[in-house]
N, C-alpha and C. Protein backbone atom coordinates (compact mmCIF):
# COMPACT_ATOMS: atom_id res chain seq x y z
N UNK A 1 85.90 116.54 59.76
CA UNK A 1 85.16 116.14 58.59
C UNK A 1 83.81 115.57 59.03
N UNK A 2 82.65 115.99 57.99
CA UNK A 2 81.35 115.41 58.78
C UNK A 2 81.34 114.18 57.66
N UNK A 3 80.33 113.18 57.86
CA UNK A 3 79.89 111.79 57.17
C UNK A 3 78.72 111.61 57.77
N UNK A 4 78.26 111.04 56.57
CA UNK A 4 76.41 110.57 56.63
C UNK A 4 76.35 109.21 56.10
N UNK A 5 75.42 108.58 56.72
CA UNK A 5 74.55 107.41 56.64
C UNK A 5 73.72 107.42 55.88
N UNK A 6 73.71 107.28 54.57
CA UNK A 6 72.25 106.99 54.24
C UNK A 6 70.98 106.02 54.73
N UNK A 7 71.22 105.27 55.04
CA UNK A 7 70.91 103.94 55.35
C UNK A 7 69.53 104.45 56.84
N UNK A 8 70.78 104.95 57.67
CA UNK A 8 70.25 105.52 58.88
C UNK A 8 69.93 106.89 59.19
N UNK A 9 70.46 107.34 57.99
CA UNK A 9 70.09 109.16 57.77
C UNK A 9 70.77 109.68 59.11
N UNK A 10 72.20 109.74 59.58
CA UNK A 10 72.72 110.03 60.80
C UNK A 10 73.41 110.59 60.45
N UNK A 11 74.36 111.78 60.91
CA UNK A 11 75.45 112.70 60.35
C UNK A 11 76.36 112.15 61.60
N UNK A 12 77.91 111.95 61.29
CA UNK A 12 78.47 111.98 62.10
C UNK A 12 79.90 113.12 62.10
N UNK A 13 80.22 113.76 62.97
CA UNK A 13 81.31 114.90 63.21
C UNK A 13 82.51 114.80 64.10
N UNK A 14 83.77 114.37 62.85
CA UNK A 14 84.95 114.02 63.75
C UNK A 14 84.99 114.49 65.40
N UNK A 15 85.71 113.31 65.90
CA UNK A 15 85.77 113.60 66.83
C UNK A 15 84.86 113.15 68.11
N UNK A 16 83.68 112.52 67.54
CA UNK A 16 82.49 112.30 68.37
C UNK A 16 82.56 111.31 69.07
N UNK A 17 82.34 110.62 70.28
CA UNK A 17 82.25 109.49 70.58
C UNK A 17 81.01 108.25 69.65
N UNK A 18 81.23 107.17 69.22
CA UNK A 18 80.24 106.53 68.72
C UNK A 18 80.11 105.52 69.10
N UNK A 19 79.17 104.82 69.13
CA UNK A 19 78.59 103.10 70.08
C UNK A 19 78.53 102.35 68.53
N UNK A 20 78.97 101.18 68.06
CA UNK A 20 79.06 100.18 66.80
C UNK A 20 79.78 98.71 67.19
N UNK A 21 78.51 97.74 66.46
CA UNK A 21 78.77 96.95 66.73
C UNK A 21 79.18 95.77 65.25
N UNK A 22 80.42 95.12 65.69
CA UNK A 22 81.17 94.32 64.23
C UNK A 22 81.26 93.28 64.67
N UNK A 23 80.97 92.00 64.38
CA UNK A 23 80.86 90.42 64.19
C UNK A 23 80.56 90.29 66.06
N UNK A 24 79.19 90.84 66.61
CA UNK A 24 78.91 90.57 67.69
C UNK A 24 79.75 91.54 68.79
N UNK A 25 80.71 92.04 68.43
CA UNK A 25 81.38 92.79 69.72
C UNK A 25 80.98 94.29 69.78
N UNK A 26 80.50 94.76 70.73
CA UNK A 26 80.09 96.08 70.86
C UNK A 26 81.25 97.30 71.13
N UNK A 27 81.46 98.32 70.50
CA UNK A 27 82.80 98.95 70.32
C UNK A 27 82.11 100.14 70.64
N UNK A 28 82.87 101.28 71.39
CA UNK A 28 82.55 102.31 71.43
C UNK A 28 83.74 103.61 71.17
N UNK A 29 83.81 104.34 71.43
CA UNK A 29 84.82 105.09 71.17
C UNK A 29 84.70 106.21 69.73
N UNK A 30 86.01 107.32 69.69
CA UNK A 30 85.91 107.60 68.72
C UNK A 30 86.82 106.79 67.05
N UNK A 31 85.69 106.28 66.30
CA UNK A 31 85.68 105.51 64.75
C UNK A 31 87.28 106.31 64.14
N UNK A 32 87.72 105.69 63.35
CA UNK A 32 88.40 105.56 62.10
C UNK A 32 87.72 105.58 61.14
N UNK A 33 88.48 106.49 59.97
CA UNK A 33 87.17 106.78 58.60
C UNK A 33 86.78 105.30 58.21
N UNK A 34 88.00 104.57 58.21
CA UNK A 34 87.69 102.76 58.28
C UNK A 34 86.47 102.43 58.51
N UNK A 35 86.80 102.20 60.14
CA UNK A 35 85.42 101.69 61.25
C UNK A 35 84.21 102.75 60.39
N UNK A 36 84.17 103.79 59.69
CA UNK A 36 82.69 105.26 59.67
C UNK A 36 82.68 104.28 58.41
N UNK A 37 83.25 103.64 57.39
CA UNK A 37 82.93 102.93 56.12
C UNK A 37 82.03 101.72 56.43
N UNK A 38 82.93 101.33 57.24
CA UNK A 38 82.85 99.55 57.54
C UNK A 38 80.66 100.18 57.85
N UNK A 39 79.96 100.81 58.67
CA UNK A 39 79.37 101.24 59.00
C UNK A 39 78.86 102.06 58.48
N UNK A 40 78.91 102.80 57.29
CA UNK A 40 77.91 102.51 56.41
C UNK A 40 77.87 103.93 56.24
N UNK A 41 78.78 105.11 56.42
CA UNK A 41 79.08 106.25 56.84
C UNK A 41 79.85 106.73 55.28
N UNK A 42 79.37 107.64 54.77
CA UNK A 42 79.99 108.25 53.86
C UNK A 42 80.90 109.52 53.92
N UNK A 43 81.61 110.32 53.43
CA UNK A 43 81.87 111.85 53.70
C UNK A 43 81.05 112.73 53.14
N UNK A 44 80.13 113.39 53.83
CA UNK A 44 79.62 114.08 53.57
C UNK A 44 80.01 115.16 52.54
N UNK A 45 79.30 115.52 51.75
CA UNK A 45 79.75 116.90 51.35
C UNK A 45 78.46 118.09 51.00
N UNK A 46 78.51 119.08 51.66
CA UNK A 46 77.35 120.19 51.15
C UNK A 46 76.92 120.36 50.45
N UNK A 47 75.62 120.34 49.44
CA UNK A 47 75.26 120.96 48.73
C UNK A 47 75.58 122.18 48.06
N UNK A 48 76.22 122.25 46.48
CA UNK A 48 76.36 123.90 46.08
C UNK A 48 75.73 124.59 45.73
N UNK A 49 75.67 125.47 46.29
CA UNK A 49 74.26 126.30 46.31
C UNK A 49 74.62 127.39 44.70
N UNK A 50 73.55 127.33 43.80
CA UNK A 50 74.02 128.06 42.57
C UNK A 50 73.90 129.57 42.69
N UNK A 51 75.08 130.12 41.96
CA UNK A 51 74.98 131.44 41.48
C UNK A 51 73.45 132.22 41.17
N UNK A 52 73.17 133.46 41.68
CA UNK A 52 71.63 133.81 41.10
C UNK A 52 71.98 134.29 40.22
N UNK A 53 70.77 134.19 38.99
CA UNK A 53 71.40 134.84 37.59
C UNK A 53 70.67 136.14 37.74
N UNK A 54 71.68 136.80 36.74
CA UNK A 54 71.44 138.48 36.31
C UNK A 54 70.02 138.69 36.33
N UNK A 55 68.97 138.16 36.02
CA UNK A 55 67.81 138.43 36.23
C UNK A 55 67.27 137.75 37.68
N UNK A 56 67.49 137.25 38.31
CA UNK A 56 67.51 137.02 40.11
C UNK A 56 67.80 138.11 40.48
N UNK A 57 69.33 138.30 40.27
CA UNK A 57 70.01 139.81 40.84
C UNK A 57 69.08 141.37 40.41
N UNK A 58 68.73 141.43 39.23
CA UNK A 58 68.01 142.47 38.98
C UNK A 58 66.57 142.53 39.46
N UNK A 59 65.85 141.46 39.92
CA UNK A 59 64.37 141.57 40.84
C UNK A 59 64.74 141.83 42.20
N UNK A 60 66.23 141.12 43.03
CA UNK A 60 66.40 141.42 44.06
C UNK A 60 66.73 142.96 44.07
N UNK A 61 67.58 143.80 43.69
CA UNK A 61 67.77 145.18 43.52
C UNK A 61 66.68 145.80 43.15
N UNK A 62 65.64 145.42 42.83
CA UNK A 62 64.60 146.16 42.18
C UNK A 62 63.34 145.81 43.87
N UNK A 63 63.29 144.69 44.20
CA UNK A 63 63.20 144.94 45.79
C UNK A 63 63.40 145.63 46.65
N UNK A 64 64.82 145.72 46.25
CA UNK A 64 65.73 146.76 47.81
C UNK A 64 65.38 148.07 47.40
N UNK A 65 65.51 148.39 46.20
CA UNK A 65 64.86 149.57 45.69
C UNK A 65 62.91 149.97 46.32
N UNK A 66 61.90 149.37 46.22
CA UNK A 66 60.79 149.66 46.64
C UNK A 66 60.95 149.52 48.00
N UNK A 67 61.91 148.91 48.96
CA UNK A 67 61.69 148.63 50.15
C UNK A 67 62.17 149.84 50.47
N UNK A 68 63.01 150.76 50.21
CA UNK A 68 63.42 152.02 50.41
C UNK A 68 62.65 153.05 50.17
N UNK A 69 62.18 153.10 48.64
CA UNK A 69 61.44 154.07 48.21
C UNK A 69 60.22 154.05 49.80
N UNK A 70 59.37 153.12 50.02
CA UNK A 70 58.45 152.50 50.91
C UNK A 70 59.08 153.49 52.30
N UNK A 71 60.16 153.01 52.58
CA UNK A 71 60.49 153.54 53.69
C UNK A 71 60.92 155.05 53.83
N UNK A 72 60.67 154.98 52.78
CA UNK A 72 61.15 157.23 52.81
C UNK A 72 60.03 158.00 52.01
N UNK A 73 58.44 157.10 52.00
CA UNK A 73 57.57 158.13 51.81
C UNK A 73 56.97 158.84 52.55
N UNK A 74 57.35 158.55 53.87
CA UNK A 74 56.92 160.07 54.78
C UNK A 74 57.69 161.02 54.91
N UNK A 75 58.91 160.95 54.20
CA UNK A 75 59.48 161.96 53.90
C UNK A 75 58.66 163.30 52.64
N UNK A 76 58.22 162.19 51.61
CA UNK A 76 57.39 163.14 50.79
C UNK A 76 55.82 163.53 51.57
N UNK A 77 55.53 162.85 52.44
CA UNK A 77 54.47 163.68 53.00
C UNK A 77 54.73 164.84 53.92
N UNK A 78 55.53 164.86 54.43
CA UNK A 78 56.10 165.76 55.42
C UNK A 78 56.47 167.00 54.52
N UNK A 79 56.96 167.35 53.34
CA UNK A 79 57.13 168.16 52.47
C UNK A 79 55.83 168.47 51.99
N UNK A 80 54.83 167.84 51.78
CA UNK A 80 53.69 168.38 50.89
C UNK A 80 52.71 168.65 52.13
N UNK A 81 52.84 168.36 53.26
CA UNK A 81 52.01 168.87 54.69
C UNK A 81 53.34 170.63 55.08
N UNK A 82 54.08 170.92 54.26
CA UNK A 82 54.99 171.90 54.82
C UNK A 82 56.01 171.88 56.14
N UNK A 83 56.06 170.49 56.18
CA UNK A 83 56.82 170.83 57.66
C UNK A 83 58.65 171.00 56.75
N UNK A 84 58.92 171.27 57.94
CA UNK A 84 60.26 171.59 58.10
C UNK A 84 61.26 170.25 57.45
N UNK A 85 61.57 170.63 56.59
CA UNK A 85 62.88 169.08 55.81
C UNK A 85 64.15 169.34 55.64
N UNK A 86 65.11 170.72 56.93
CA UNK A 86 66.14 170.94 56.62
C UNK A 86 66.88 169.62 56.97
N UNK A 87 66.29 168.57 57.79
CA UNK A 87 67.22 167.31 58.48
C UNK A 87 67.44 166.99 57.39
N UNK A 88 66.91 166.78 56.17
CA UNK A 88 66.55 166.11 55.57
C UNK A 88 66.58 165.99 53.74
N UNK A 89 67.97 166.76 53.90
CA UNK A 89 68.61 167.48 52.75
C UNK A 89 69.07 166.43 51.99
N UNK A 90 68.58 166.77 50.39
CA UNK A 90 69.01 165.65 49.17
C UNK A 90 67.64 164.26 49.20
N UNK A 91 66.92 164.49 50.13
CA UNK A 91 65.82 162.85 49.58
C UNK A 91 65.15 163.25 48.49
N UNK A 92 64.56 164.58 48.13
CA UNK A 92 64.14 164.25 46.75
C UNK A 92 64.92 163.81 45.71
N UNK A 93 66.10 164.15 45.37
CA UNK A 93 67.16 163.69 44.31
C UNK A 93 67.90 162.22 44.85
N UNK A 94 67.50 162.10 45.99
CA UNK A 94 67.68 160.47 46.20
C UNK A 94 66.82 159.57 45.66
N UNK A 95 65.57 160.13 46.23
CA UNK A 95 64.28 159.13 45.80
C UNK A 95 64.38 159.32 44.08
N UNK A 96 64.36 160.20 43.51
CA UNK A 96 64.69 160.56 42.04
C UNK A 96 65.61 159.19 41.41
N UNK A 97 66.74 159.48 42.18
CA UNK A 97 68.00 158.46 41.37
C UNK A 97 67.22 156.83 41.64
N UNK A 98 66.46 156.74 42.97
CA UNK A 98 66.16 155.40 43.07
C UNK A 98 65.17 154.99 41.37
N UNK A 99 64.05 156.13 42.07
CA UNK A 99 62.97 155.50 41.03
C UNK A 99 63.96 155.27 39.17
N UNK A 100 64.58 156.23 39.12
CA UNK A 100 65.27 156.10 37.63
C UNK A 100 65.85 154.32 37.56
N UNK A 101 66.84 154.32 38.34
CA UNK A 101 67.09 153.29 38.59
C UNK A 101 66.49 152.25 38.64
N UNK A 102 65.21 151.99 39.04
CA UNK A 102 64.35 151.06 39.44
C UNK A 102 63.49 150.82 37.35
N UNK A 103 63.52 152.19 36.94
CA UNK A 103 62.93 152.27 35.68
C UNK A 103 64.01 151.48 34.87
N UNK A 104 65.14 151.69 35.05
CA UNK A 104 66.72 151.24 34.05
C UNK A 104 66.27 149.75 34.66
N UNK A 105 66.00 149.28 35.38
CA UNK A 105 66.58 147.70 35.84
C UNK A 105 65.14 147.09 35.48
N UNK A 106 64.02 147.82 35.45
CA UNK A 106 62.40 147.26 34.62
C UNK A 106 62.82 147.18 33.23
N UNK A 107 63.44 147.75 32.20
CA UNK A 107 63.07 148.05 31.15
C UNK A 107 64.59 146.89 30.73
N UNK A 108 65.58 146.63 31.06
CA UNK A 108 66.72 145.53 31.21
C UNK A 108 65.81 144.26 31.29
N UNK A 109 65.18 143.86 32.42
CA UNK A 109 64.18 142.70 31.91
C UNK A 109 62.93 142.38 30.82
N UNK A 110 63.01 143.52 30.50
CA UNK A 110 61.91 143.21 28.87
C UNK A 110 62.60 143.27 27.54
């Protein structure tokens, strides 16, 4: 279990050795959640990080979408210079389904 200090802004992680001192006597060793109270030590707990909403999710997909389209336009130059695109079977009806797609998830946010 981790615990924090506000006080001293210190994280501490079972198990650790710690140096603390109580009515003058200097103690070292590893604490009791006790001794981590007495000292000023809370239990930590993480931050929850929130859900992205449907419109988060639909700009991120609409991202991954141009970062692709982006990355497979030398595919359409390579076709309109004539070279050879047998490797390279189905990217127009790929890039097709993207851009549609990309149009369906623009027209969902307005």
């Amino acid at each position: 279990m981790k615990y924090y200090n506000s006080t001293t802004k210190k994280y501490y992680n079972d198990g650790q050795s710690l140096t603390w001192e109580k009515d003058g006597v200097l103690f070292s060793g590893i604490p009791s959640s006790e001794q981590l109270a007495e000292q000023g030590y809370e239990p930590y707990t993480p931050p929850v990080t929130a859900e992205p909403t449907q419109e988060e999710r639909t700009r991120l997909r609409m991202a991954e979408i141009q970062m692709e389209l982006a990355q497979t336009d030398y595919l359409a130059l390579k076709a309109y210079e004539g070279e050879d695109m047998s490797e390279h079977e189905g990217w127009r009806e790929h890039r097709a389904a993207l851009r549609a797609e990309y149009r369906e998830l623009e027209e969902s946010l307005q």
